[in-house]
C-alpha atoms as a PDB file:
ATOM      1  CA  UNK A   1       6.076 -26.796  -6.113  1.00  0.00           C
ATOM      2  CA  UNK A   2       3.481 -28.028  -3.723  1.00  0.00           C
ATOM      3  CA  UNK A   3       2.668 -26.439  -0.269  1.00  0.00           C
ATOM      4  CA  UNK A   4       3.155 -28.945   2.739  1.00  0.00           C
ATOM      5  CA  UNK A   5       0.205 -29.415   4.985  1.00  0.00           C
ATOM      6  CA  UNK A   6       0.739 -26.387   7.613  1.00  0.00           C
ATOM      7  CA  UNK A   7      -0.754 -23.639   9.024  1.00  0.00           C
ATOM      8  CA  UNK A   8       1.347 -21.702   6.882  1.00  0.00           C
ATOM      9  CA  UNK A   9       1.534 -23.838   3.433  1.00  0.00           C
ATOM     10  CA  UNK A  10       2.782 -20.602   1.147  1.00  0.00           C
ATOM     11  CA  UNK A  11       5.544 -19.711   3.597  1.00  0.00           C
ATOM     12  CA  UNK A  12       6.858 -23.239   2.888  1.00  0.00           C
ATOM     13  CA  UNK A  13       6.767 -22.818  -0.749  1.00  0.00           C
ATOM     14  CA  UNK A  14       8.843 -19.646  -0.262  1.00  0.00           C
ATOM     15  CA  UNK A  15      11.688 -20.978   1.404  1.00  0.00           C
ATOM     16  CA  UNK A  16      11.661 -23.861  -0.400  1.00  0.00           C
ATOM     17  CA  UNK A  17      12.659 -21.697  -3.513  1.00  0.00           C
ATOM     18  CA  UNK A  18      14.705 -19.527  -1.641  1.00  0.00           C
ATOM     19  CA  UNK A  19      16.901 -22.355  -0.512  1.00  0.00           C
ATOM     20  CA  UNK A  20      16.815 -23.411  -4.396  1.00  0.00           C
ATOM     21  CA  UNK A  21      18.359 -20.108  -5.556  1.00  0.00           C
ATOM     22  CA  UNK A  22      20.858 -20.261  -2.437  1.00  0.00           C
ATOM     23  CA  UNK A  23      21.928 -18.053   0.383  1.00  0.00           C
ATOM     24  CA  UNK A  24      23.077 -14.888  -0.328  1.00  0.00           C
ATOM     25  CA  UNK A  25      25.463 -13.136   2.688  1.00  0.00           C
ATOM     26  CA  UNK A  26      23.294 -10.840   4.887  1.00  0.00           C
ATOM     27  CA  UNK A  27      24.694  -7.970   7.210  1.00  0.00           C
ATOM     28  CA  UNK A  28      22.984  -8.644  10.596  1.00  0.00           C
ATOM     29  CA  UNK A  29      23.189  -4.895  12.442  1.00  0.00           C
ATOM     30  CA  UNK A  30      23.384  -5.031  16.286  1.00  0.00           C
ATOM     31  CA  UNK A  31      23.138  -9.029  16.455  1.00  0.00           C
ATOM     32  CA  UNK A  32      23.154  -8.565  20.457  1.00  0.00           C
ATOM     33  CA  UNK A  33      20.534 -10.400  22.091  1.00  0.00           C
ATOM     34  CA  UNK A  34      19.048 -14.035  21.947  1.00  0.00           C
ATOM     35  CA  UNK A  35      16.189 -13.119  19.217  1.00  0.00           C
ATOM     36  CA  UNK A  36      18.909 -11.625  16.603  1.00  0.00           C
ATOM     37  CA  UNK A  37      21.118 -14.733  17.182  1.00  0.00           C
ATOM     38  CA  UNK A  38      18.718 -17.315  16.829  1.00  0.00           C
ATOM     39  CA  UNK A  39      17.060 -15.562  14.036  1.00  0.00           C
ATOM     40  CA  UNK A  40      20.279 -15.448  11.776  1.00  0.00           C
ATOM     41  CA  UNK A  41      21.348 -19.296  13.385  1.00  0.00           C
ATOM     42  CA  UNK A  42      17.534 -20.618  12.201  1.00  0.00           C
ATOM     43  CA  UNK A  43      17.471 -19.070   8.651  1.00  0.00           C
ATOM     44  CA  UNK A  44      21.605 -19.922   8.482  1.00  0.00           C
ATOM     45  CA  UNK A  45      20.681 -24.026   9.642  1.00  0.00           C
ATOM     46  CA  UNK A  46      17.948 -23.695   7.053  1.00  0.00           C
ATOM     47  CA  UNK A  47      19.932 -22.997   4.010  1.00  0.00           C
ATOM     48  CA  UNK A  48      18.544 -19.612   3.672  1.00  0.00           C
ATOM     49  CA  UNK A  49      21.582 -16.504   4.524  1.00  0.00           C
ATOM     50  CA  UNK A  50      25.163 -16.509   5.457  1.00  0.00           C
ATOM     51  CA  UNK A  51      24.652 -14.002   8.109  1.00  0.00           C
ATOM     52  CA  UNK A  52      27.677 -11.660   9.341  1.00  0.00           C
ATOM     53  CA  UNK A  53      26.922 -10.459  12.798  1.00  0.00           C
ATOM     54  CA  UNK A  54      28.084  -7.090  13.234  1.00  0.00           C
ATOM     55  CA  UNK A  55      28.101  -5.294  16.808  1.00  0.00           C
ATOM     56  CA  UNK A  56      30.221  -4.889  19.996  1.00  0.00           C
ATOM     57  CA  UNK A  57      31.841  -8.718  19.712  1.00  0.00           C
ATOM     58  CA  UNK A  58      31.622  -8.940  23.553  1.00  0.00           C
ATOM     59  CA  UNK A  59      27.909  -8.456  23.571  1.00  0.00           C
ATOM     60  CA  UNK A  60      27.557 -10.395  20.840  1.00  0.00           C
ATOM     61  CA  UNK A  61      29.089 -13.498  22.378  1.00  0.00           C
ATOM     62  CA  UNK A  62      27.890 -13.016  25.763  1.00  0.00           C
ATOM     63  CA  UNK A  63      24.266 -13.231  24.343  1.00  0.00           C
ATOM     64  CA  UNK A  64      25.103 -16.421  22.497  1.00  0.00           C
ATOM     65  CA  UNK A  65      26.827 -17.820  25.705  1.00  0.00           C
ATOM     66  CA  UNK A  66      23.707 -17.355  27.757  1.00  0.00           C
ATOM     67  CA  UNK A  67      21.358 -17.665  25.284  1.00  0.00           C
ATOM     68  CA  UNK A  68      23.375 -21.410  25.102  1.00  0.00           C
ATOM     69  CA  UNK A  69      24.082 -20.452  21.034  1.00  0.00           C
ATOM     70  CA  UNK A  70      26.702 -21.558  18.785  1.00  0.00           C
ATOM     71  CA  UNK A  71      27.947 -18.804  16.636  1.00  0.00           C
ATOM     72  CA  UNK A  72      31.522 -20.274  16.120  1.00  0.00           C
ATOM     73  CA  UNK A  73      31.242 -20.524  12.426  1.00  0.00           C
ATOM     74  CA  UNK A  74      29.655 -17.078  11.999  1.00  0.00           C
ATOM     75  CA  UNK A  75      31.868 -14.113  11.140  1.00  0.00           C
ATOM     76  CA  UNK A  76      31.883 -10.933  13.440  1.00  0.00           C
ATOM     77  CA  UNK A  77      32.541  -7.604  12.569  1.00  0.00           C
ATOM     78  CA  UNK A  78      33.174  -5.654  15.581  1.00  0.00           C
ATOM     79  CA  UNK A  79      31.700  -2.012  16.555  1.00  0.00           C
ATOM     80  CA  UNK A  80      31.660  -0.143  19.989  1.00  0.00           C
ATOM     81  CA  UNK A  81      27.696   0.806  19.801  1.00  0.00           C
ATOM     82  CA  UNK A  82      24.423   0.727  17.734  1.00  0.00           C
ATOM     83  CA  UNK A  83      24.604   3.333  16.069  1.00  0.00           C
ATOM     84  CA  UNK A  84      28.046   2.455  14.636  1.00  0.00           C
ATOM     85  CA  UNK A  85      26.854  -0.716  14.138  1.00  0.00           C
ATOM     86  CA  UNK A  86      24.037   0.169  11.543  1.00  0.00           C
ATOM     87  CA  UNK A  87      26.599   1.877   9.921  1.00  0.00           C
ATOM     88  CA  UNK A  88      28.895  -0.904   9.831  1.00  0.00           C
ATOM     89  CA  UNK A  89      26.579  -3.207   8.425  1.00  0.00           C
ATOM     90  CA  UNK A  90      25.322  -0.403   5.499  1.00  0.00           C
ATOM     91  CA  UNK A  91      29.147   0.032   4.776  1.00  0.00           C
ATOM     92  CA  UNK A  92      29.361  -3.617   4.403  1.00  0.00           C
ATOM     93  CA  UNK A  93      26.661  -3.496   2.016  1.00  0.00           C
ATOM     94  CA  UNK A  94      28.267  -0.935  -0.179  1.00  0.00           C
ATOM     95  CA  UNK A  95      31.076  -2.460  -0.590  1.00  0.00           C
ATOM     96  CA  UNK A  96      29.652  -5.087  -1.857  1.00  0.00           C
ATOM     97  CA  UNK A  97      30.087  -7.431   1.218  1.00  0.00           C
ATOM     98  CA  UNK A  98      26.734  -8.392   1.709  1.00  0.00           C
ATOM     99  CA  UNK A  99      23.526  -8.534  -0.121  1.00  0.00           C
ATOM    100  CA  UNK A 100      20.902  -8.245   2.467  1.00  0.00           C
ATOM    101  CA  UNK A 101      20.449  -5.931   5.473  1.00  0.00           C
ATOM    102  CA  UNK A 102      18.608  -7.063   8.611  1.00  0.00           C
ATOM    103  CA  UNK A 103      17.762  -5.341  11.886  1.00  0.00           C
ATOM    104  CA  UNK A 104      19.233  -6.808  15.132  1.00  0.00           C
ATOM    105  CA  UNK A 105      18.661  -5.867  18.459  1.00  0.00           C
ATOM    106  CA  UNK A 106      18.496  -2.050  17.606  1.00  0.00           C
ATOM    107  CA  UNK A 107      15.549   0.571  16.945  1.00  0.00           C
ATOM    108  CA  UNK A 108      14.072   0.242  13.333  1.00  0.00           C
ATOM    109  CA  UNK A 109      14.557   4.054  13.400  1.00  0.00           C
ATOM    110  CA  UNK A 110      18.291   3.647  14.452  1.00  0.00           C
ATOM    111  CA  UNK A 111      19.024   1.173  11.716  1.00  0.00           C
ATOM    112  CA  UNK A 112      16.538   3.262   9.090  1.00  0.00           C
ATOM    113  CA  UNK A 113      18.916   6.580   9.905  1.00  0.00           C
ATOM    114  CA  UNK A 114      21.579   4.813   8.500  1.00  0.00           C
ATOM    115  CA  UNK A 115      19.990   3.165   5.340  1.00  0.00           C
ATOM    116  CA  UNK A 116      19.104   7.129   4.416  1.00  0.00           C
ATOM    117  CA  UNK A 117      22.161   8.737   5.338  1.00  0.00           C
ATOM    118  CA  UNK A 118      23.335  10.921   2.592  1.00  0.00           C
ATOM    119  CA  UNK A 119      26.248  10.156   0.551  1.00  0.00           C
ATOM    120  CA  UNK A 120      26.743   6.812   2.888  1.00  0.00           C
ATOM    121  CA  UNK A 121      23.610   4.953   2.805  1.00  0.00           C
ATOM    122  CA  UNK A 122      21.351   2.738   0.303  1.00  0.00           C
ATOM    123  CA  UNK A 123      18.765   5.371  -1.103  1.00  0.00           C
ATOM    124  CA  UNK A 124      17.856   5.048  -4.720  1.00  0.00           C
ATOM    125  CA  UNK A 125      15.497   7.154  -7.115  1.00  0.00           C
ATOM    126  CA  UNK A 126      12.348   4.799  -5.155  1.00  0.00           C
ATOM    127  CA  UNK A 127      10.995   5.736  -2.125  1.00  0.00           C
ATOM    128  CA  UNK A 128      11.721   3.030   1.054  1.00  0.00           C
ATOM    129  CA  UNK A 129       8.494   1.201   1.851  1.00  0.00           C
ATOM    130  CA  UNK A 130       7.592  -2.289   4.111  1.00  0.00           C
ATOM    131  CA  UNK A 131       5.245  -4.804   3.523  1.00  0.00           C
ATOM    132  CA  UNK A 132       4.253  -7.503   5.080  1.00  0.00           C
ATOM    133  CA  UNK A 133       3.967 -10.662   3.178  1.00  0.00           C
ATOM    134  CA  UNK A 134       0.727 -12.443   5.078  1.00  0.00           C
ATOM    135  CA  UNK A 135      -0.210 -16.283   4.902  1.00  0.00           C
ATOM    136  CA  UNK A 136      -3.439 -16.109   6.488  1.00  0.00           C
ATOM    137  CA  UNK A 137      -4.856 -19.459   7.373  1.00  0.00           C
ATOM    138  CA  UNK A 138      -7.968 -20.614   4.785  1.00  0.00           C
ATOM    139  CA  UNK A 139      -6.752 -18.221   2.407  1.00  0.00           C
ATOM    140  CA  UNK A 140      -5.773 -19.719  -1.142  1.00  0.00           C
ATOM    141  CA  UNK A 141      -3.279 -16.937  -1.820  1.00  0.00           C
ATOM    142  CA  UNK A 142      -0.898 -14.694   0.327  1.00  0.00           C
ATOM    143  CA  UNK A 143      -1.723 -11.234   0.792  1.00  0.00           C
ATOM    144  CA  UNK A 144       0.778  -8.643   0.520  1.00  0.00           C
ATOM    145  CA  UNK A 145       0.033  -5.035   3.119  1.00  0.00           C
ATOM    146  CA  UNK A 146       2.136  -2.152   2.913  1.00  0.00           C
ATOM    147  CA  UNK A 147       3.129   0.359   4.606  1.00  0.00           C
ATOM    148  CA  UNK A 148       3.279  -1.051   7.821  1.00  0.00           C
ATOM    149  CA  UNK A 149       6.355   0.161   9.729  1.00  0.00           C
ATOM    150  CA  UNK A 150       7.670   3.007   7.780  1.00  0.00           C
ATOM    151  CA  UNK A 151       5.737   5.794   5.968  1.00  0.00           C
ATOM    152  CA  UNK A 152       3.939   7.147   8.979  1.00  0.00           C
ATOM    153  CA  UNK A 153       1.222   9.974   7.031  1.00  0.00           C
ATOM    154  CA  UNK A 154       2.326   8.808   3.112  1.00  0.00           C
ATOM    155  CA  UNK A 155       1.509  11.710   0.530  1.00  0.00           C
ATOM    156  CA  UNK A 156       0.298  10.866  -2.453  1.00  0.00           C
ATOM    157  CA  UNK A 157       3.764  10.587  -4.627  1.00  0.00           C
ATOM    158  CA  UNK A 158       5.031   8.411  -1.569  1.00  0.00           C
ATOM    159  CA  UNK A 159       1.640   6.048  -2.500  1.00  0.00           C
ATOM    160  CA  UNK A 160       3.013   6.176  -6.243  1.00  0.00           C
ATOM    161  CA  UNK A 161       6.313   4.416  -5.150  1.00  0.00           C
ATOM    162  CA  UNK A 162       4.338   2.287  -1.808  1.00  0.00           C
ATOM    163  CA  UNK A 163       2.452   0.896  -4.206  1.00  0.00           C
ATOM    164  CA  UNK A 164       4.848   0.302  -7.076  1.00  0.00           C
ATOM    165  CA  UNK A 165       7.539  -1.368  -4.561  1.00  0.00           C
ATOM    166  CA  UNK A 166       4.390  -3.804  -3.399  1.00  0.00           C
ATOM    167  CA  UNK A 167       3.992  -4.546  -7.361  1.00  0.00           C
ATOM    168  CA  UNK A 168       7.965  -5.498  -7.549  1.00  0.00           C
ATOM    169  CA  UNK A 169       7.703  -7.340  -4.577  1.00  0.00           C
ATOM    170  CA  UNK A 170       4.605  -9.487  -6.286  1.00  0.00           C
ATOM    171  CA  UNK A 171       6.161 -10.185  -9.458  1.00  0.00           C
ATOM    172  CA  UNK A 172       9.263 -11.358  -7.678  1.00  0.00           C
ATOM    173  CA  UNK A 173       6.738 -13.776  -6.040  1.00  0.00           C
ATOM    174  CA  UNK A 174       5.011 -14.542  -9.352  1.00  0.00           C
ATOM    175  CA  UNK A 175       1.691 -13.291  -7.970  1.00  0.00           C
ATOM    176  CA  UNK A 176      -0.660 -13.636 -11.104  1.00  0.00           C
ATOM    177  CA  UNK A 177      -2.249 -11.320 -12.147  1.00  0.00           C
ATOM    178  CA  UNK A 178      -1.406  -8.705  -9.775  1.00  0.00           C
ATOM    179  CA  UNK A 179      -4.598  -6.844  -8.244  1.00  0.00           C
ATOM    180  CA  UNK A 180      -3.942  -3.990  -6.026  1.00  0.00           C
ATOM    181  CA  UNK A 181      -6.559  -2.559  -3.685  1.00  0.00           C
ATOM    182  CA  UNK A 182      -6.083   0.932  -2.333  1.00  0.00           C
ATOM    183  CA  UNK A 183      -8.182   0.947   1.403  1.00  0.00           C
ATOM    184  CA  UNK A 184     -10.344   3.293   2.763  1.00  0.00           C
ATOM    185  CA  UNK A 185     -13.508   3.134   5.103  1.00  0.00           C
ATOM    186  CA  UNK A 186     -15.920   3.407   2.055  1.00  0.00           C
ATOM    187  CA  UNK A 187     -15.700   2.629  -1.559  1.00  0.00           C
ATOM    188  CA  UNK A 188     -17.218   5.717  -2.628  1.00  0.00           C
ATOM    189  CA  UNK A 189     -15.030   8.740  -3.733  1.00  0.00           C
ATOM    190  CA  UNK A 190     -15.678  11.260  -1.064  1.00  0.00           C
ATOM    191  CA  UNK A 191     -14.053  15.276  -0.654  1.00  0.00           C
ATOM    192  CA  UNK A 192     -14.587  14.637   3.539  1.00  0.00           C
ATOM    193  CA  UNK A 193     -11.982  11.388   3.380  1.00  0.00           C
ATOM    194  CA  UNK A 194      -8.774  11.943   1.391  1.00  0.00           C
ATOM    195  CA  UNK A 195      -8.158   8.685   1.336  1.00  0.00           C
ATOM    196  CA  UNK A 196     -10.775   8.445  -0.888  1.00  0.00           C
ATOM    197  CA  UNK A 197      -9.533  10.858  -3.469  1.00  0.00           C
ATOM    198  CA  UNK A 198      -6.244   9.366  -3.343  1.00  0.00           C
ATOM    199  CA  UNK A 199      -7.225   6.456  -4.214  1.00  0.00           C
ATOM    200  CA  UNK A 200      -8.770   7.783  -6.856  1.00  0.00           C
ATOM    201  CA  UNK A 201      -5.805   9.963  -8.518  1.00  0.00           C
ATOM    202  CA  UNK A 202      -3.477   6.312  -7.694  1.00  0.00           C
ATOM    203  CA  UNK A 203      -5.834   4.422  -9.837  1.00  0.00           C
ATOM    204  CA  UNK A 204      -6.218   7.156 -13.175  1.00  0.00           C
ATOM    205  CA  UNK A 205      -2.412   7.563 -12.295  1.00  0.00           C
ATOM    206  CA  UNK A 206      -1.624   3.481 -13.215  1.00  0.00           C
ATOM    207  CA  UNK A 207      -4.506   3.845 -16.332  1.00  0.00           C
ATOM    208  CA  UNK A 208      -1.808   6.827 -17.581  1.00  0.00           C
ATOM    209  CA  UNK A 209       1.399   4.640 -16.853  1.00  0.00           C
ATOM    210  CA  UNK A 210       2.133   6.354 -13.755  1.00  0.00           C
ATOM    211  CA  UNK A 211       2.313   3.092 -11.612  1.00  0.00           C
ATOM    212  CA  UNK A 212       2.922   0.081 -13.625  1.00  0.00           C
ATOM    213  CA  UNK A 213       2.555  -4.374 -13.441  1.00  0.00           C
ATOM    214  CA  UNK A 214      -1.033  -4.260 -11.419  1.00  0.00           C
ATOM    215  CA  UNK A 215      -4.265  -3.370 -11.657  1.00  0.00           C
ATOM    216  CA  UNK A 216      -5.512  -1.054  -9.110  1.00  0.00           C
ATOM    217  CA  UNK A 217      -9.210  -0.358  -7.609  1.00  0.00           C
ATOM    218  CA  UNK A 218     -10.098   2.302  -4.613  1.00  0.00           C
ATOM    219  CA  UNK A 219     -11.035   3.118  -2.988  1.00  0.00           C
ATOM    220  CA  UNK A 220     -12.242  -0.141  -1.380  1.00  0.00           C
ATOM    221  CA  UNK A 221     -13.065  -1.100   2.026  1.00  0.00           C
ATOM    222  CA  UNK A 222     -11.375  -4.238   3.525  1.00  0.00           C
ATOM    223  CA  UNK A 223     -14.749  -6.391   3.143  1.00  0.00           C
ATOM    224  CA  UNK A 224     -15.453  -5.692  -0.647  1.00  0.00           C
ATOM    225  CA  UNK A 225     -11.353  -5.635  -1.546  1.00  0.00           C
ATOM    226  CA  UNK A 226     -11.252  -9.376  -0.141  1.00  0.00           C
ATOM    227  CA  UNK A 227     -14.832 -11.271  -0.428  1.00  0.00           C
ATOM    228  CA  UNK A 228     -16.185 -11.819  -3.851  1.00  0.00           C
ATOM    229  CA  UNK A 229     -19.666 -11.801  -1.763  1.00  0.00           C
ATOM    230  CA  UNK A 230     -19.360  -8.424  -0.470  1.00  0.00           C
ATOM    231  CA  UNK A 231     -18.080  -6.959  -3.381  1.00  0.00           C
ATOM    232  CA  UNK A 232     -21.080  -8.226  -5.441  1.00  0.00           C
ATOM    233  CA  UNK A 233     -23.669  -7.015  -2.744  1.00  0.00           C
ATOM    234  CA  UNK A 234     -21.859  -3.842  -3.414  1.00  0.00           C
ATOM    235  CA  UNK A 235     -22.365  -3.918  -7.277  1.00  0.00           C
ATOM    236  CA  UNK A 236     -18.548  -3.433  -7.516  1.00  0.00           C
ATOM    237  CA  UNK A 237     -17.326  -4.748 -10.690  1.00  0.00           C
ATOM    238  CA  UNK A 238     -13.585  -4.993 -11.640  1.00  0.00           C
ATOM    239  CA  UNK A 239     -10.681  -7.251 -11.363  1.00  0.00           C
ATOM    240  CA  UNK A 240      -9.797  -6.548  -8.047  1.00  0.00           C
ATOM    241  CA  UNK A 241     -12.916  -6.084  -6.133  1.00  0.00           C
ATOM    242  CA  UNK A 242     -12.656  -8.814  -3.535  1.00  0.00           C
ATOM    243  CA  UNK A 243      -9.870 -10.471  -4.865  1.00  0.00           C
ATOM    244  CA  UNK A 244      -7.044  -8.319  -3.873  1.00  0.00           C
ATOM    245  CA  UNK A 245      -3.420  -9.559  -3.654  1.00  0.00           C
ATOM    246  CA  UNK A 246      -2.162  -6.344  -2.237  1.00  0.00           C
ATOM    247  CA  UNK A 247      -3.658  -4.125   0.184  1.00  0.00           C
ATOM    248  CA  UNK A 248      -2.759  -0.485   0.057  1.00  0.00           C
ATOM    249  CA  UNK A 249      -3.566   0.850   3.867  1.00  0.00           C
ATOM    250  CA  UNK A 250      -3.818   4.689   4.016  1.00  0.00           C
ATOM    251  CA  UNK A 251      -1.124   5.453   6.577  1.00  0.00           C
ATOM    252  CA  UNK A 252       1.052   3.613   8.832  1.00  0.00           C
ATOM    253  CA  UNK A 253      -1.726   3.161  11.238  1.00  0.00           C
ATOM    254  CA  UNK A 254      -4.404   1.519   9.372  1.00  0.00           C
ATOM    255  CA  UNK A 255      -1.523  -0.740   8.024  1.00  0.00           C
ATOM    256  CA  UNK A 256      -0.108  -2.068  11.113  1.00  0.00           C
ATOM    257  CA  UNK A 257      -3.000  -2.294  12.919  1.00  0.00           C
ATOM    258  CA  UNK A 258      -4.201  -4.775   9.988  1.00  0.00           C
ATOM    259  CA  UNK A 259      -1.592  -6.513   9.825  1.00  0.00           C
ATOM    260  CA  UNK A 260      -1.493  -6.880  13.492  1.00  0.00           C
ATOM    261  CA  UNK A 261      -5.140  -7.999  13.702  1.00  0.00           C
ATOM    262  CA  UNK A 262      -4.735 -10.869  11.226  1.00  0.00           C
ATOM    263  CA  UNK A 263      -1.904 -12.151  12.933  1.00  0.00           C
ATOM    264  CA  UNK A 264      -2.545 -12.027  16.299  1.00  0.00           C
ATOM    265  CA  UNK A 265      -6.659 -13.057  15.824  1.00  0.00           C
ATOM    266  CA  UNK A 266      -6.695 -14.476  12.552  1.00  0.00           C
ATOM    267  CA  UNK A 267      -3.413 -16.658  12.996  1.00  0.00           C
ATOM    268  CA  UNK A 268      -1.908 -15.392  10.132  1.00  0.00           C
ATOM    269  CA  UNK A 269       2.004 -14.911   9.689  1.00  0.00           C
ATOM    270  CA  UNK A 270       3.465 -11.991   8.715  1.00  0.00           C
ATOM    271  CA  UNK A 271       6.664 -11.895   6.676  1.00  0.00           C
ATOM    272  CA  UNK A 272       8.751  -8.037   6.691  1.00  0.00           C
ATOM    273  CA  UNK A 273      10.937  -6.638   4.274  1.00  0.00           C
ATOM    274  CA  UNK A 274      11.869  -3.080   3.613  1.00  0.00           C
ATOM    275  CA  UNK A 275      11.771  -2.080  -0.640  1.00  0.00           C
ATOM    276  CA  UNK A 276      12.996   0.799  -2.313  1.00  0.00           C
ATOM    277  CA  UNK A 277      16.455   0.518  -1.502  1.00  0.00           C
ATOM    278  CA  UNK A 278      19.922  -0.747  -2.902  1.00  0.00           C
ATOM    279  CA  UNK A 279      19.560  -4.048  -0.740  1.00  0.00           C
ATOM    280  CA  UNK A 280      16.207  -5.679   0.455  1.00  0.00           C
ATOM    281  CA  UNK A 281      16.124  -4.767   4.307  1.00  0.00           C
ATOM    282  CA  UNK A 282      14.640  -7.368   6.794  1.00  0.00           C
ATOM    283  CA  UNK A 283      12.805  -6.457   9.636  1.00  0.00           C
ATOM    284  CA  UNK A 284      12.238  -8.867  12.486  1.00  0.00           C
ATOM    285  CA  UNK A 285      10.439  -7.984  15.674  1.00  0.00           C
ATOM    286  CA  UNK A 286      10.886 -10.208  18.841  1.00  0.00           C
ATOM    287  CA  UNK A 287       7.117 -11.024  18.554  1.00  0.00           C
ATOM    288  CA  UNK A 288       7.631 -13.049  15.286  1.00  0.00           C
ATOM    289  CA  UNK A 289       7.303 -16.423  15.184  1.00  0.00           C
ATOM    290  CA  UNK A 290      10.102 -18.814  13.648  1.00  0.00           C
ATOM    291  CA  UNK A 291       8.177 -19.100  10.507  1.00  0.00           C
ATOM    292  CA  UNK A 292       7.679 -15.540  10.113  1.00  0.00           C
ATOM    293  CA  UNK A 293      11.240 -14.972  10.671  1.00  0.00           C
ATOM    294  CA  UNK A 294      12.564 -17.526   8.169  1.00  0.00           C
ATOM    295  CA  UNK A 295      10.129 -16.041   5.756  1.00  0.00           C
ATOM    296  CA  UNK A 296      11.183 -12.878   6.217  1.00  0.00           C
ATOM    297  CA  UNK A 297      14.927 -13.947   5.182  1.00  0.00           C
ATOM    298  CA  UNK A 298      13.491 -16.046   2.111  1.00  0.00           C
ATOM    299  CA  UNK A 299      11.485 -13.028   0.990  1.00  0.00           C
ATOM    300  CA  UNK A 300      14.590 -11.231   0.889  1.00  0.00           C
ATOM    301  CA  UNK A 301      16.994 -13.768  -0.124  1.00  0.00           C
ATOM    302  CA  UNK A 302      14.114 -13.763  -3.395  1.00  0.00           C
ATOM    303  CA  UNK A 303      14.339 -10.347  -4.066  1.00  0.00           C
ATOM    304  CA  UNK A 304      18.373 -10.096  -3.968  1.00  0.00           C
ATOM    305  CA  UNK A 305      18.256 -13.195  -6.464  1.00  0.00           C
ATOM    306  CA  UNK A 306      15.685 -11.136  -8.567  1.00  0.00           C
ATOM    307  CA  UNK A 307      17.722  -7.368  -8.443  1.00  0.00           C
ATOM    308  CA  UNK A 308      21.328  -9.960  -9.092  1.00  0.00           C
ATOM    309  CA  UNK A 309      19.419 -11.826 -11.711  1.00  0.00           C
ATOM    310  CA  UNK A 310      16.529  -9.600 -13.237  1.00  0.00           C
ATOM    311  CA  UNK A 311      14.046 -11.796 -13.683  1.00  0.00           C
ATOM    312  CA  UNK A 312      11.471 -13.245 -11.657  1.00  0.00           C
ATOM    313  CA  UNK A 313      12.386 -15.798  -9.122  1.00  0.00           C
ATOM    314  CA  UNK A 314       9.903 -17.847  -7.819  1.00  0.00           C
ATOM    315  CA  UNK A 315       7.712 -20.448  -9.277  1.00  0.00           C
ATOM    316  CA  UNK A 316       8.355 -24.168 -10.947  1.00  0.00           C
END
């Protein structure tokens, strides 16, 4: 499969297999405004989902009518408020409606409440983590970030499954080998920076088959986890020293605000999804661009494949 000549070539490749595998029905929560509409109308025209829009079915089609939108063909389940509506659309995914989860026009926490719910929502044994799928322009390979959006302080067991849904997520996109590098401000062990030390217990934790399907490094700072240079001025010698796939970022914080950075002055595209539960889980923001948002959908239309499936997905 060969990348087209784009800013984005990998984000191509990825819905090009997605719309290989096919589109698997996705429960669109709160589909209420313009961005929701046109973001399950863009990934529907491209082959990608078969979105059901679920929400108050007057909103709904008052936002497509002046947002100028055709959603005649789409199904509509109808609910009297967001909050119902995320439950709606996690109900849908239970019984077996629906394959996918996506945010609409609601809070990620609102839509997040009901994915955790007790005895009603999509928890498993795993942790829920995001990452951010990045093709960053004059990069060979896409990075994959995580936790972005929703482990705000992550202790070190929540790291054990972060960093073990980011693995998943590469094999799914046949990243290989898989090399994960767990960030911190130094790449020296350190008792004033527990970042440090985790990153230390993560990586003797995957040597003892703790975390498994990478190989880990940390701590590493962003320079040496990325350039082969810097790692080498830093004597740093190991698989993953500046050729990371994955970036482990300590807390939410750190994450987002490197994701944010490389897409907003790097001109790199970032690509959501939600791991860890029953369903992949896409999260769009009104900020994305069209590719990231049809990225976002064939990330997740890859990893339903994969869990229907069990094997890997992508690749010729």
């Amino acid at each position: 499969m060969t990348a087209m000549n784009t800013p984005h070539p990998y984000y191509e490749i990825l819905i090009a297999a997605a719309r290989k595998v096919g589109p698997v029905k996705v429960a669109m929560a709160h589909a209420c405004d313009r961005h929701a509409l046109e973001a399950a109308l863009d990934a529907a025209s491209m082959g990608l989902i078969l979105p059901i829009l679920v929400g108050p079915q007057a909103r709904i089609r008052q936002a497509a009518d002046e947002a100028k939108l055709d959603i005649s063909a789409l199904p509509l389940v109808d609910t009297e408020h967001s909050h119902a509506s995320a439950f709606r659309a996690v109900e849908l995914i239970r019984e077996g409606q629906a394959a996918v989860l996506m945010k609409g026009s609601l809070h990620t926490d609102e839509l997040m409440g009901a994915v955790v719910a007790g005895d009603t929502g999509l928890r498993t044994g795993r942790r829920l983590s995001h990452c951010f799928v990045m093709d960053v322009p004059g990069r060979g390979e896409p990075l994959i970030i995580t936790d972005a959006a929703v482990n705000i302080n992550p202790t070190l067991d929540d790291k054990v499954d972060i960093i073990q849904n980011a693995i998943d997520l590469a094999h799914v996109l046949k990243f290989d080998p898989v090399k994960v590098a767990i960030l911190a401000a130094v790449e020296t062990v350190s008792a004033k920076m527990p970042s440090t030390i985790d990153a230390a217990a993560l990586c003797k934790m995957a040597d003892r088959g703790q975390i498994t399907g990478g190989i880990l490094d940390g701590p590493l700072a962003m320079d040496n986890a990325i350039d082969p240079e810097a790692a080498e001025i830093k004597h740093l010698v190991s698989p993953v020293a500046g050729r990371a796939n994955i970036l482990v970022a300590p807390d939410l914080e750190a994450g987002n605000m490197l994701a944010k950075s490389l897409t907003f002055m790097a001109g790199a595209a970032a690509a959501g999804i939600v791991l860890g539960a029953r369903v992949p889980i896409i999260l769009t923001s009104r900020a994305d661009s069209v590719a990231a948002r049809l990225a976002s959908c064939a990330v997740a239309v890859l990893v339903a494949h994969s869990k229907l499936a069990g094997k890997r997905i992508l690749g010729g």
